[in-house]
C-alpha atoms as a PDB file:
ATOM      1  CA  UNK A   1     110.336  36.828   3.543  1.00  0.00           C
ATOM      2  CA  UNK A   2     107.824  38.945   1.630  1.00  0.00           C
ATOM      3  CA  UNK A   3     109.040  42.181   3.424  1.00  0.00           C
ATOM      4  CA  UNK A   4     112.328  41.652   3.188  1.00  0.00           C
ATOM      5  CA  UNK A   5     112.234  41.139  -0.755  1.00  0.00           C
ATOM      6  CA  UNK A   6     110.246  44.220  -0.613  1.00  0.00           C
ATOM      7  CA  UNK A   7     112.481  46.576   1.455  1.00  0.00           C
ATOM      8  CA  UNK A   8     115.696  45.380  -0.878  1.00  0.00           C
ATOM      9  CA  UNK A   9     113.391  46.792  -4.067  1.00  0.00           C
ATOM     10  CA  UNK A  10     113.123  49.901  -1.988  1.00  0.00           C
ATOM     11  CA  UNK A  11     116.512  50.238  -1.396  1.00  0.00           C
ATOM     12  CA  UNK A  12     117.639  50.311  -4.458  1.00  0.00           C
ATOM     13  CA  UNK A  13     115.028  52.699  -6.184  1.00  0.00           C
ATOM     14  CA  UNK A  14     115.793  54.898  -3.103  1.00  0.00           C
ATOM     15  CA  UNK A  15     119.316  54.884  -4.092  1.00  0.00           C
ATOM     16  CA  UNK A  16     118.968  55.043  -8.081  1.00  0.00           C
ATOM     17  CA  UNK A  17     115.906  58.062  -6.780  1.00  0.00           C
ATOM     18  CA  UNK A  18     118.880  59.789  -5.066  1.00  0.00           C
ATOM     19  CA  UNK A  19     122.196  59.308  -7.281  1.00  0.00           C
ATOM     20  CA  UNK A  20     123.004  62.317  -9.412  1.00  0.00           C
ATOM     21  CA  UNK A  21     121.291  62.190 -12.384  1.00  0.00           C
ATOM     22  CA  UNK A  22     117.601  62.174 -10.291  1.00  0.00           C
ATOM     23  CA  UNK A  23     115.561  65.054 -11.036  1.00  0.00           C
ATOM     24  CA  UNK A  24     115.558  67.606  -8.702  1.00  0.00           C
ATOM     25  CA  UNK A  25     113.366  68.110  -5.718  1.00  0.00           C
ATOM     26  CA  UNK A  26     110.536  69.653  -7.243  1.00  0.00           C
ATOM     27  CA  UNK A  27     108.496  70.249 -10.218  1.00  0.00           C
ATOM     28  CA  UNK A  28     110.524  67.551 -12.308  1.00  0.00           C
ATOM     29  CA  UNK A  29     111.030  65.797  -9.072  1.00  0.00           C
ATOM     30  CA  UNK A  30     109.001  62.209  -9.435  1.00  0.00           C
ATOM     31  CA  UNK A  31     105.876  62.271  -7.326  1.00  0.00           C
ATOM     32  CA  UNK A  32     105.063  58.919  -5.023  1.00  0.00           C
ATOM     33  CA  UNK A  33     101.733  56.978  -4.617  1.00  0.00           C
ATOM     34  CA  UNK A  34     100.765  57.695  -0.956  1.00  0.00           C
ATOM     35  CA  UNK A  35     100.594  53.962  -0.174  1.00  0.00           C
ATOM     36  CA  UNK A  36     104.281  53.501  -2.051  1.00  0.00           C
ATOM     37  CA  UNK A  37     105.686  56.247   0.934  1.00  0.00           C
ATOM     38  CA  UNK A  38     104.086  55.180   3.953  1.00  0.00           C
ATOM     39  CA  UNK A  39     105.972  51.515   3.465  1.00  0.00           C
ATOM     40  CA  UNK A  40     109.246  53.256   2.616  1.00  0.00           C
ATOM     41  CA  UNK A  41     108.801  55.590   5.483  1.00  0.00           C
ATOM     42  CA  UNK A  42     108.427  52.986   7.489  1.00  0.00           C
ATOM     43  CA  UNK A  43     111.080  50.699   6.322  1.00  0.00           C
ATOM     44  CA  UNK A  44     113.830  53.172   6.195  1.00  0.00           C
ATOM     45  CA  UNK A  45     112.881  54.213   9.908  1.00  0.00           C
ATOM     46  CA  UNK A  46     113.002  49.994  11.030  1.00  0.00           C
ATOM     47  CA  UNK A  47     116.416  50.085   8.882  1.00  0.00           C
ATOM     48  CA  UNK A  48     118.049  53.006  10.835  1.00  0.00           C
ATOM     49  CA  UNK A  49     116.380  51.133  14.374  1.00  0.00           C
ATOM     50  CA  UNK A  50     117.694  48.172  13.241  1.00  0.00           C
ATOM     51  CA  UNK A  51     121.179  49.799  12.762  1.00  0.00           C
ATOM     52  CA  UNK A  52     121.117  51.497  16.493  1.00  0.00           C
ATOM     53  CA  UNK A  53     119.582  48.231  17.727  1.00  0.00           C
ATOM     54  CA  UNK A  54     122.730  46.579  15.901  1.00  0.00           C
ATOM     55  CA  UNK A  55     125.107  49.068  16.955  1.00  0.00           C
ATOM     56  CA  UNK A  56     125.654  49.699  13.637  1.00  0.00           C
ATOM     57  CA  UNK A  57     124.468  53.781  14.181  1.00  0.00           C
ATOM     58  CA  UNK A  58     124.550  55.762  17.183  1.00  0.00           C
ATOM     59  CA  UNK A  59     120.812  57.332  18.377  1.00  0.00           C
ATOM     60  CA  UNK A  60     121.979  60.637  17.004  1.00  0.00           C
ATOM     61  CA  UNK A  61     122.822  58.975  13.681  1.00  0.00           C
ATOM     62  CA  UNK A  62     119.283  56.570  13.400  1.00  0.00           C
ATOM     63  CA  UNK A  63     117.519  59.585  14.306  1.00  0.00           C
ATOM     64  CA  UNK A  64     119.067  62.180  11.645  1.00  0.00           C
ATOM     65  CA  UNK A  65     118.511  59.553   8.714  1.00  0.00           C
ATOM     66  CA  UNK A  66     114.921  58.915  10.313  1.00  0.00           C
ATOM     67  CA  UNK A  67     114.481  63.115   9.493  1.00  0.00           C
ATOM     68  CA  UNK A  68     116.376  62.847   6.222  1.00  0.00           C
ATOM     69  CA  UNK A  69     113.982  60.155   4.934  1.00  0.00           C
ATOM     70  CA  UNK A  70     111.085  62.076   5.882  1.00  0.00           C
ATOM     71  CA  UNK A  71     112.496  64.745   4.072  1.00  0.00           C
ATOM     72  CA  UNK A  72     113.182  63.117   0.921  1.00  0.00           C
ATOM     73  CA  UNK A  73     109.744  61.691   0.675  1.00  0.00           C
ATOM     74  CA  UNK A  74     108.040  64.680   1.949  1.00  0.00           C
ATOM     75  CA  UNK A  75     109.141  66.366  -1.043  1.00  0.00           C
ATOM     76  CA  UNK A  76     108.131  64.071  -3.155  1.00  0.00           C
ATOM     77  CA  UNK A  77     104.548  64.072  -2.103  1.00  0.00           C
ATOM     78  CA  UNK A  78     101.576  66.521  -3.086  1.00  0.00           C
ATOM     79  CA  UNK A  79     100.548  68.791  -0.078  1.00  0.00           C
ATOM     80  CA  UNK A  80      97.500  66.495   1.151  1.00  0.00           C
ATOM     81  CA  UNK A  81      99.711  63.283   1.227  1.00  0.00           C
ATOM     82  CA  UNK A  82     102.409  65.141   2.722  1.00  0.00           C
ATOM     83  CA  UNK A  83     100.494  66.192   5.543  1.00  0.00           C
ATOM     84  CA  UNK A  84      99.279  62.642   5.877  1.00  0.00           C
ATOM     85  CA  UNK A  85     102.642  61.005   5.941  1.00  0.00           C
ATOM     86  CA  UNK A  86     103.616  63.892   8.546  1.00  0.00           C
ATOM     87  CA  UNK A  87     100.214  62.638  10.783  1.00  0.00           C
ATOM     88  CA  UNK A  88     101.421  59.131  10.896  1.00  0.00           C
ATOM     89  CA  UNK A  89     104.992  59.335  11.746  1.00  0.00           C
ATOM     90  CA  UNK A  90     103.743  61.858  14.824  1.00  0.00           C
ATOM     91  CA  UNK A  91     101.304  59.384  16.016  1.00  0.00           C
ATOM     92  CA  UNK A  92     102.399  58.321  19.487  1.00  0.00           C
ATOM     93  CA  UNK A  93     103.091  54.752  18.874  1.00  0.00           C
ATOM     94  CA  UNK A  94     104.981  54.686  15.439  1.00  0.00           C
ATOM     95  CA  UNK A  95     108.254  55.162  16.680  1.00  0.00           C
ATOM     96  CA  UNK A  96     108.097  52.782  19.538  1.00  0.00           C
ATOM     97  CA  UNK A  97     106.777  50.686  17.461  1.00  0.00           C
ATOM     98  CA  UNK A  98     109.181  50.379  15.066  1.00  0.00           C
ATOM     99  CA  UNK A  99     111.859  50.781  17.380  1.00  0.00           C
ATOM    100  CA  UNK A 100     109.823  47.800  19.697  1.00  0.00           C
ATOM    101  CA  UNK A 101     110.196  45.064  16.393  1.00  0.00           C
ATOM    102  CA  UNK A 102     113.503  46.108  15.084  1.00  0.00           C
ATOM    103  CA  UNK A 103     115.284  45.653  19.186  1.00  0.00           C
ATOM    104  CA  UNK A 104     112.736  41.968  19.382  1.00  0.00           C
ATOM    105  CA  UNK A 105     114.519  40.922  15.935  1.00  0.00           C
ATOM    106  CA  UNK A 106     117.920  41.723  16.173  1.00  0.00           C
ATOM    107  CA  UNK A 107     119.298  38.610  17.066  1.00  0.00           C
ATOM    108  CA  UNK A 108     117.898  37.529  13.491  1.00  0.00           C
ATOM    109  CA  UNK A 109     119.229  40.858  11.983  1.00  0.00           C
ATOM    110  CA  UNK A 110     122.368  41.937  12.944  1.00  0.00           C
ATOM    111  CA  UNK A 111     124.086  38.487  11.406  1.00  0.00           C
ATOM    112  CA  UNK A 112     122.266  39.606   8.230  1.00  0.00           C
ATOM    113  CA  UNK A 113     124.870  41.231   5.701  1.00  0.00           C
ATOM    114  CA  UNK A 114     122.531  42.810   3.522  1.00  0.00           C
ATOM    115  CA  UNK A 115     121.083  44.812   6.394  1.00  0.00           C
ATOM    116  CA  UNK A 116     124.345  46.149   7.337  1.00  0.00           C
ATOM    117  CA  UNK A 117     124.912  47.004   3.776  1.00  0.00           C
ATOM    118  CA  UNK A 118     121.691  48.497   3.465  1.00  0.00           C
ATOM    119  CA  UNK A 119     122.441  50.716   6.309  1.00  0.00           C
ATOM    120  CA  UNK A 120     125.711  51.795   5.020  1.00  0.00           C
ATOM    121  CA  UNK A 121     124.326  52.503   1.832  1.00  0.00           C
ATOM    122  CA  UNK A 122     121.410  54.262   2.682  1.00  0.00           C
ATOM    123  CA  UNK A 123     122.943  56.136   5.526  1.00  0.00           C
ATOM    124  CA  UNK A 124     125.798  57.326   2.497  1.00  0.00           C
ATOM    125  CA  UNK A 125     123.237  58.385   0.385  1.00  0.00           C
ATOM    126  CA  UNK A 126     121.051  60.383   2.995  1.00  0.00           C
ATOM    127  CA  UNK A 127     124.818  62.208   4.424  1.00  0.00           C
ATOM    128  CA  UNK A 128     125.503  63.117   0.644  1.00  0.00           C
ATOM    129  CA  UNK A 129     121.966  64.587  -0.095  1.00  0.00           C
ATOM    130  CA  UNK A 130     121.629  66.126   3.359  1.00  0.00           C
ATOM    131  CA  UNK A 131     121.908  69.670   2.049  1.00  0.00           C
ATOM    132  CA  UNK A 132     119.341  68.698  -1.095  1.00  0.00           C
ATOM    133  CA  UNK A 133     116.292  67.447   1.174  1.00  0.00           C
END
């Protein structure tokens, strides 16, 4: 329950972070904690598994909002953390992993509206900003 409170918090400063009237990427851009990225890194990547474990997204689709959202944090992190966050999502296991525990819960998820929502949210925000990250 805890994650799940956590991810919807998330999702909507990701999508108040990426409306219009955000800064832009860069110097005014808003910097994140390292700790504050790694869990949205990894939440956005189980949302877009979820969504191709859901059939919600295609591969090609989870995997180009996977890049997007490493994108859109990476430039949002100083150099050091940026290199960090770029360490742990190339770490053999991550994506399996993720992709392992969204496929195991998707009987629980894919009946879950706000998921689906989430998705099409997210995934509408990440297609409008693709050029900007």
């Amino acid at each position: 329950m805890f994650y799940r409170r956590v991810l919807c918090s998330i999702v909507a400063g990701i999508v108040v972070g990426l409306s219009p009237v955000s800064g832009q990427a860069g110097q005014n851009a808003p910097r994140y904690e390292y700790s504050v990225a790694v869990q949205e890194i990894t939440q956005l990547y189980w949302l877009a598994e979820t969504a191709n474990s859901c059939g919600w997204a295609t591969r090609q689709e989870a995997d180009e909002f996977e890049a997007f959202a490493v994108r859109f944090l990476a430039a949002h992190l100083s150099g050091s953390y940026r290199a960090a966050l770029f360490s742990m999502i190339s770490e053999a296991g991550f994506q399996p992993g993720v992709q392992r525990v969204a496929f195991e819960n998707r009987t629980q998820n894919c009946d879950q509206a706000r998921w689906k929502n989430g998705w099409t949210t997210f995934k509408t925000a990440a297609d409008e900003n693709a050029k900007r990250y």
